[in-house]
PDB file of N, CA and C in Angstrom:
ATOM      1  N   UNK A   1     -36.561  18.469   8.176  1.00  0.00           N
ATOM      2  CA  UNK A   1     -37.143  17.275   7.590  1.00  0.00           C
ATOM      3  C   UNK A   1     -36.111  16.140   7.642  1.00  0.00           C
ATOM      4  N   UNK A   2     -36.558  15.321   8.298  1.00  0.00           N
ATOM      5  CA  UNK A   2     -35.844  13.557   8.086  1.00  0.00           C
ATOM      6  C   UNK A   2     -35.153  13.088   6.476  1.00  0.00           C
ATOM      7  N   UNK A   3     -33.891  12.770   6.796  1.00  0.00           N
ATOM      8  CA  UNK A   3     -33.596  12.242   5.447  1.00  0.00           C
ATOM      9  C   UNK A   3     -34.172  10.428   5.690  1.00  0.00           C
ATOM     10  N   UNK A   4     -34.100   9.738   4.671  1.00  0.00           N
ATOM     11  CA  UNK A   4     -34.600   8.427   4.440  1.00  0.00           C
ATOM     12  C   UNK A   4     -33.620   7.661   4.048  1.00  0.00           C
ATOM     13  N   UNK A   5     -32.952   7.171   5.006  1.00  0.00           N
ATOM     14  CA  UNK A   5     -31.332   6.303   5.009  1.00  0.00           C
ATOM     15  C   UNK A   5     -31.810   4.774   3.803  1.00  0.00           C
ATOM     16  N   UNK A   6     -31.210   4.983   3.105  1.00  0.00           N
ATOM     17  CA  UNK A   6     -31.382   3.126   2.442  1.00  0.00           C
ATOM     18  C   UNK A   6     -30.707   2.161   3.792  1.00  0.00           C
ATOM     19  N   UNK A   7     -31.226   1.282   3.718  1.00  0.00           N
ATOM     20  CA  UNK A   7     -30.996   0.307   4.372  1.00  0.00           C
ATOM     21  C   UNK A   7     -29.754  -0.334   4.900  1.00  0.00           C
ATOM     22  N   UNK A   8     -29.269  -0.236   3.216  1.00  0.00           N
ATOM     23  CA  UNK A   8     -27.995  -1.475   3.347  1.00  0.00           C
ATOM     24  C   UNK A   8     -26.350  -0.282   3.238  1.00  0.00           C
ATOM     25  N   UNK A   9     -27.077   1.149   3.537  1.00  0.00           N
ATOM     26  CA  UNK A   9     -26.240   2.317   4.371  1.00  0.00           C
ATOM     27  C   UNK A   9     -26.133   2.085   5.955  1.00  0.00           C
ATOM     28  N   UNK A  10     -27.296   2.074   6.578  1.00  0.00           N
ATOM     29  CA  UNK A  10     -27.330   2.100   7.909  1.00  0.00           C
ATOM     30  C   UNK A  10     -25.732   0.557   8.242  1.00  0.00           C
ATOM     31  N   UNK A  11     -26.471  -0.323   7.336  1.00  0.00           N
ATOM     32  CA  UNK A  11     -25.493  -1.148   8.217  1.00  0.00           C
ATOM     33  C   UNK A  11     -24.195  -1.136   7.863  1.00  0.00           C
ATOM     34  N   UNK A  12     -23.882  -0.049   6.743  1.00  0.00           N
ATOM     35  CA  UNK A  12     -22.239  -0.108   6.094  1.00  0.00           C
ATOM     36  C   UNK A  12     -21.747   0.843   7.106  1.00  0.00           C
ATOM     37  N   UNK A  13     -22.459   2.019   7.581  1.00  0.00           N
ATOM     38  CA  UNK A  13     -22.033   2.858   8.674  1.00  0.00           C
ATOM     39  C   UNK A  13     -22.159   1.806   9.829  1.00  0.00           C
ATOM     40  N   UNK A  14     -22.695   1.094  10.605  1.00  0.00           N
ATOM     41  CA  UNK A  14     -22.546   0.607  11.384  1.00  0.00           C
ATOM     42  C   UNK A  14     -21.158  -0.142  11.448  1.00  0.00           C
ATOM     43  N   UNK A  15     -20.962  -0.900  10.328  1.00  0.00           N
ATOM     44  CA  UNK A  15     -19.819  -1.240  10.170  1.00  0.00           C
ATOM     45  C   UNK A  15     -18.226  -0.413  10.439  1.00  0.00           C
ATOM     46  N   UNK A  16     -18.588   0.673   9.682  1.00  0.00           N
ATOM     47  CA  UNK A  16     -17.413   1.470   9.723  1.00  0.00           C
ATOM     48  C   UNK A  16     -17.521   2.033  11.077  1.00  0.00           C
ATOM     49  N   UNK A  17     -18.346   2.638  11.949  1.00  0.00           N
ATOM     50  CA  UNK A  17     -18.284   2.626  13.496  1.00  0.00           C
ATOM     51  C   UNK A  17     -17.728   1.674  14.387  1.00  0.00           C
ATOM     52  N   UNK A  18     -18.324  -0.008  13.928  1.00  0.00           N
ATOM     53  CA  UNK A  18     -17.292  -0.661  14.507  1.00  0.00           C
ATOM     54  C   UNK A  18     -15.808  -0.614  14.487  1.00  0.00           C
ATOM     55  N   UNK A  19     -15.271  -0.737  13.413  1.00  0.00           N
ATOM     56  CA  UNK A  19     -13.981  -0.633  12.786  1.00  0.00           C
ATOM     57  C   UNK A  19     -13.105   0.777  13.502  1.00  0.00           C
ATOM     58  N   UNK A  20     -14.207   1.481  13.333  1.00  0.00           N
ATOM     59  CA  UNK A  20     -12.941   2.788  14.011  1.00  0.00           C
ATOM     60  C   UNK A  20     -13.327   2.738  15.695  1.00  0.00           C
ATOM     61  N   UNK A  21     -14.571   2.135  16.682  1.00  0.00           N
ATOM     62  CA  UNK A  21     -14.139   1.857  18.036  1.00  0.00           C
ATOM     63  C   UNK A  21     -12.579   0.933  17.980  1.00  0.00           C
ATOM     64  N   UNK A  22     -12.728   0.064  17.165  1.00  0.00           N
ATOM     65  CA  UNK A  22     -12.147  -1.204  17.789  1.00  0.00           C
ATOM     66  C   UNK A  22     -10.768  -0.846  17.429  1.00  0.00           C
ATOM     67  N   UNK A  23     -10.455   0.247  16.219  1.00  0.00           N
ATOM     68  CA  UNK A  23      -8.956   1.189  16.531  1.00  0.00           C
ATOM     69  C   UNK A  23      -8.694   2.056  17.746  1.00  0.00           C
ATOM     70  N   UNK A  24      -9.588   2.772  17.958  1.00  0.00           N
ATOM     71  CA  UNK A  24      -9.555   3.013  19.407  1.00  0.00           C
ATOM     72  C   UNK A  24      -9.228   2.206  20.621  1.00  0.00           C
ATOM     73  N   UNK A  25     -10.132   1.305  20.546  1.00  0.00           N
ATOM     74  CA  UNK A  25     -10.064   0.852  21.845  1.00  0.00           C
ATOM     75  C   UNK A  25      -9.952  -1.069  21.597  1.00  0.00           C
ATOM     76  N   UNK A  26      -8.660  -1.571  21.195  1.00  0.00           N
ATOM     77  CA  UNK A  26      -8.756  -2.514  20.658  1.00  0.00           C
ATOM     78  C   UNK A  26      -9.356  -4.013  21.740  1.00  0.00           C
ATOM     79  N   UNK A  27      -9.345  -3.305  23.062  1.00  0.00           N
ATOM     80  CA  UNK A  27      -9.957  -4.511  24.198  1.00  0.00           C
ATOM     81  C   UNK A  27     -11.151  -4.359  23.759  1.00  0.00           C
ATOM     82  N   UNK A  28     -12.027  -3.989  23.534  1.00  0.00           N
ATOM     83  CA  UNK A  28     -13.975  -4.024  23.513  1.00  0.00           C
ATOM     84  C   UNK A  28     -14.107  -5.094  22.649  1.00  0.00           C
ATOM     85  N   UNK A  29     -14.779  -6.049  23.320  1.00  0.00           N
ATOM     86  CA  UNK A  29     -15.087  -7.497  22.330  1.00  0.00           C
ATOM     87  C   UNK A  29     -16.050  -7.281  21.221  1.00  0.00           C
ATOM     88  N   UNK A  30     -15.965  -8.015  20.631  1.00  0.00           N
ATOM     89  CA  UNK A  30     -17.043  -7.805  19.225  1.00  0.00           C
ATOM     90  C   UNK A  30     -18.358  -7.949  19.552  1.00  0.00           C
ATOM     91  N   UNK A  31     -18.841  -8.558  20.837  1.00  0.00           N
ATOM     92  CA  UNK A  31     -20.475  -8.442  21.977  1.00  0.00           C
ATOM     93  C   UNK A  31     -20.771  -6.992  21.738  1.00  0.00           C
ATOM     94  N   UNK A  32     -19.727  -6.953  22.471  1.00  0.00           N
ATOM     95  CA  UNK A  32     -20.425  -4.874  22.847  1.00  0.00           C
ATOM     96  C   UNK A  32     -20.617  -3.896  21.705  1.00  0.00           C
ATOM     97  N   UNK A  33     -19.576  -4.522  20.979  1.00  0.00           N
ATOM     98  CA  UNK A  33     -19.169  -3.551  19.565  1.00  0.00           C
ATOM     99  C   UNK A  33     -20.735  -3.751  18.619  1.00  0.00           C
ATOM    100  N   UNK A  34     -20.853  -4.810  18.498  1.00  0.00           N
ATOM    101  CA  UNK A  34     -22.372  -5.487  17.635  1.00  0.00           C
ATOM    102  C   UNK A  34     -23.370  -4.274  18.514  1.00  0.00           C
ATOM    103  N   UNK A  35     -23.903  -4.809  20.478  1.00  0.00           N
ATOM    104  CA  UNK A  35     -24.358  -3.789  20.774  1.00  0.00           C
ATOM    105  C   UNK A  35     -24.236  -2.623  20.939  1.00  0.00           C
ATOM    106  N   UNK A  36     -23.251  -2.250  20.481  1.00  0.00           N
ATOM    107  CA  UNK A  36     -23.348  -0.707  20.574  1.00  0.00           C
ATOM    108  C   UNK A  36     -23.832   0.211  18.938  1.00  0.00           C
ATOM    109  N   UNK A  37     -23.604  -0.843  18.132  1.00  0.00           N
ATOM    110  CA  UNK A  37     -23.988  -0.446  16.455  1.00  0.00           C
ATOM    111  C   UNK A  37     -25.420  -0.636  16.064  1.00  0.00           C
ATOM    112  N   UNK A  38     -26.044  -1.710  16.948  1.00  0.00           N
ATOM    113  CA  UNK A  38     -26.903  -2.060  16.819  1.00  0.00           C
ATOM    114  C   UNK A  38     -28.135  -0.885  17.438  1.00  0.00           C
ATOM    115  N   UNK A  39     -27.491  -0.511  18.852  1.00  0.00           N
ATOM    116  CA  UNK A  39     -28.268   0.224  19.345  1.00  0.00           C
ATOM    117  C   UNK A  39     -28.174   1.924  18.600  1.00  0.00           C
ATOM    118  N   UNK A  40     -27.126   2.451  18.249  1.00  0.00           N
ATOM    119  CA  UNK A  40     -26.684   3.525  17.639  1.00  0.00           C
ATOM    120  C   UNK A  40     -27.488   3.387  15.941  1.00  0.00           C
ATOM    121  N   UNK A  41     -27.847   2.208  15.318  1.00  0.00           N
ATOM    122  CA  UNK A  41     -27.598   2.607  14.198  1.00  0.00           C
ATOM    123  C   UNK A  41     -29.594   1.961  14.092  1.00  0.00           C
ATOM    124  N   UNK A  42     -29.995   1.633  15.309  1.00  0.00           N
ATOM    125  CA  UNK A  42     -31.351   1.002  15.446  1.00  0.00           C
ATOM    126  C   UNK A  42     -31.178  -0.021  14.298  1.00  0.00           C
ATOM    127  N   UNK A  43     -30.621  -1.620  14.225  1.00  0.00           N
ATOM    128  CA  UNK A  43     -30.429  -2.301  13.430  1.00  0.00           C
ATOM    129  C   UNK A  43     -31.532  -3.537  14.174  1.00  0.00           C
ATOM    130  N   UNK A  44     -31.982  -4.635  13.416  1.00  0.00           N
ATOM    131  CA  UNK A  44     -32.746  -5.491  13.699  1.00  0.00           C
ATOM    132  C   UNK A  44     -31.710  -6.564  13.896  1.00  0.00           C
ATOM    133  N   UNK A  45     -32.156  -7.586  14.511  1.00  0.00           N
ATOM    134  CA  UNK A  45     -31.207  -8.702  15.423  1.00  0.00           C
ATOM    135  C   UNK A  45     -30.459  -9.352  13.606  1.00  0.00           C
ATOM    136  N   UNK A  46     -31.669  -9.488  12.702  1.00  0.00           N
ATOM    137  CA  UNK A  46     -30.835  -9.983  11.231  1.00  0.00           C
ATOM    138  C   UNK A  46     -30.211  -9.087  10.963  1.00  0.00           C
ATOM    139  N   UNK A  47     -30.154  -7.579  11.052  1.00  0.00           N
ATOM    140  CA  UNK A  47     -29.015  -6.870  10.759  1.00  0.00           C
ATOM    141  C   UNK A  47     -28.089  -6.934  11.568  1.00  0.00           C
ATOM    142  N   UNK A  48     -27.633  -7.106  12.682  1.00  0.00           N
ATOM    143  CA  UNK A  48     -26.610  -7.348  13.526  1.00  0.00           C
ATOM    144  C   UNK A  48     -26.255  -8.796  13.000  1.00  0.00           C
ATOM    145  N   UNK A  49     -26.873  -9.612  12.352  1.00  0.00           N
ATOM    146  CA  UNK A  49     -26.332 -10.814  12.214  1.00  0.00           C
ATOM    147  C   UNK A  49     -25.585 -10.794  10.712  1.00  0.00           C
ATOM    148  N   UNK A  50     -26.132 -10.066   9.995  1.00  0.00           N
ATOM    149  CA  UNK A  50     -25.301  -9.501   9.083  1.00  0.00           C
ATOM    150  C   UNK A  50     -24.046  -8.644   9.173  1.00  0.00           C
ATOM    151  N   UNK A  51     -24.057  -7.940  10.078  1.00  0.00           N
ATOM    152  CA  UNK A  51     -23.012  -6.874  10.414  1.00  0.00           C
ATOM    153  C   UNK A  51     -21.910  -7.788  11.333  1.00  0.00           C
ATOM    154  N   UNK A  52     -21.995  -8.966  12.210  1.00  0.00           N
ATOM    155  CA  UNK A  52     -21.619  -9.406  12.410  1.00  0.00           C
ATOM    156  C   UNK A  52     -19.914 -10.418  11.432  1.00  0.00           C
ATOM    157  N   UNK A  53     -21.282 -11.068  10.624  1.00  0.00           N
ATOM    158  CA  UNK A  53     -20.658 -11.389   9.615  1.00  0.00           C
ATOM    159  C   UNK A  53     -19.347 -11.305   9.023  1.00  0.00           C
ATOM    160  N   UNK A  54     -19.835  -9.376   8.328  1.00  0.00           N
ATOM    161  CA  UNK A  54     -19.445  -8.733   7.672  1.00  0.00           C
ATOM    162  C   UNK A  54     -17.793  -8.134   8.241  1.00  0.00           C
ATOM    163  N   UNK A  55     -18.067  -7.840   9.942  1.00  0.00           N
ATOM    164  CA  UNK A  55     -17.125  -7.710  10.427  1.00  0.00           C
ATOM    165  C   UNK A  55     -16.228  -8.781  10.604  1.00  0.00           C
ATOM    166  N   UNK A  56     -16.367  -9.738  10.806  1.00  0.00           N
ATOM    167  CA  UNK A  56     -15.644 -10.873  10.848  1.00  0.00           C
ATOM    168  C   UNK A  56     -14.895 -11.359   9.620  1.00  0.00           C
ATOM    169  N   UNK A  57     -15.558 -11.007   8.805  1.00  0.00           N
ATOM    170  CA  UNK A  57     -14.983 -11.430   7.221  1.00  0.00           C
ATOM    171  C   UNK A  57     -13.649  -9.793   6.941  1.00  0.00           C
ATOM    172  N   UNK A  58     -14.099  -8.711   7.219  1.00  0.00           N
ATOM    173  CA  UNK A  58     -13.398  -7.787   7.424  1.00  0.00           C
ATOM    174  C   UNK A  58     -11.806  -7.689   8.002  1.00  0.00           C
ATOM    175  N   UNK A  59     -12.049  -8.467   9.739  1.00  0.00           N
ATOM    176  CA  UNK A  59     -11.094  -8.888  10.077  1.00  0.00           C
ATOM    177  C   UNK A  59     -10.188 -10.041   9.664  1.00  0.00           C
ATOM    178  N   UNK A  60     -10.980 -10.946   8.992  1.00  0.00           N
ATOM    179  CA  UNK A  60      -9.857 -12.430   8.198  1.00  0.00           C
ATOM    180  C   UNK A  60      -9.451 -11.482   6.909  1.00  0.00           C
ATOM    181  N   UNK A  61      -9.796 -10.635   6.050  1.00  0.00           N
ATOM    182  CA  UNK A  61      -8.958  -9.970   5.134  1.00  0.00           C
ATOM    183  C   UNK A  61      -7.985  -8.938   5.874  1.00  0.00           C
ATOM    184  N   UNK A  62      -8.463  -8.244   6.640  1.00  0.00           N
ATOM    185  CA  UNK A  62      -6.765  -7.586   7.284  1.00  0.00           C
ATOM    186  C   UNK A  62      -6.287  -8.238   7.458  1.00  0.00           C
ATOM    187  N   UNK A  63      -6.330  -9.601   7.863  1.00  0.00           N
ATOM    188  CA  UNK A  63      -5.037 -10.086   8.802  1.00  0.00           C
ATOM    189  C   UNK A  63      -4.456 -11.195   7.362  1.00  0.00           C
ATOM    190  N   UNK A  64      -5.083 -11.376   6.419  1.00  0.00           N
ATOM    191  CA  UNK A  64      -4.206 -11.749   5.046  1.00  0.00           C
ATOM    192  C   UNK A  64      -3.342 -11.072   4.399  1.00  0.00           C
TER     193      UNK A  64
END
């Protein structure tokens, strides 16, 4: 049986998927990274625009 993800999970995991490619593999631009979370985590173009965001705001606090 299917579990029933809340919503605003899918895109915190999406998030944290980005975050650990982009330790991996720190060349992959944030394009591919969005599509690849997007497609992995089946997010809608406003959730990628959120996750977007989110990552970006992510990266200006590491680098403070």
């Amino acid at each position: 049986m299917a579990t029933v993800m809340q919503h605003e999970e899918l895109v915190r995991r999406a998030l944290r998927y980005m975050v650990e490619r982009r330790r991996e593999c720190p060349s992959v631009g944030v394009a591919e990274l969005l599509d690849g979370a997007g497609v992995r985590f089946n997010l809608s173009p406003l959730d990628q625009e959120a996750l977007e965001r989110l990552f970006a705001q992510q990266a200006d606090e590491a680098r403070a």
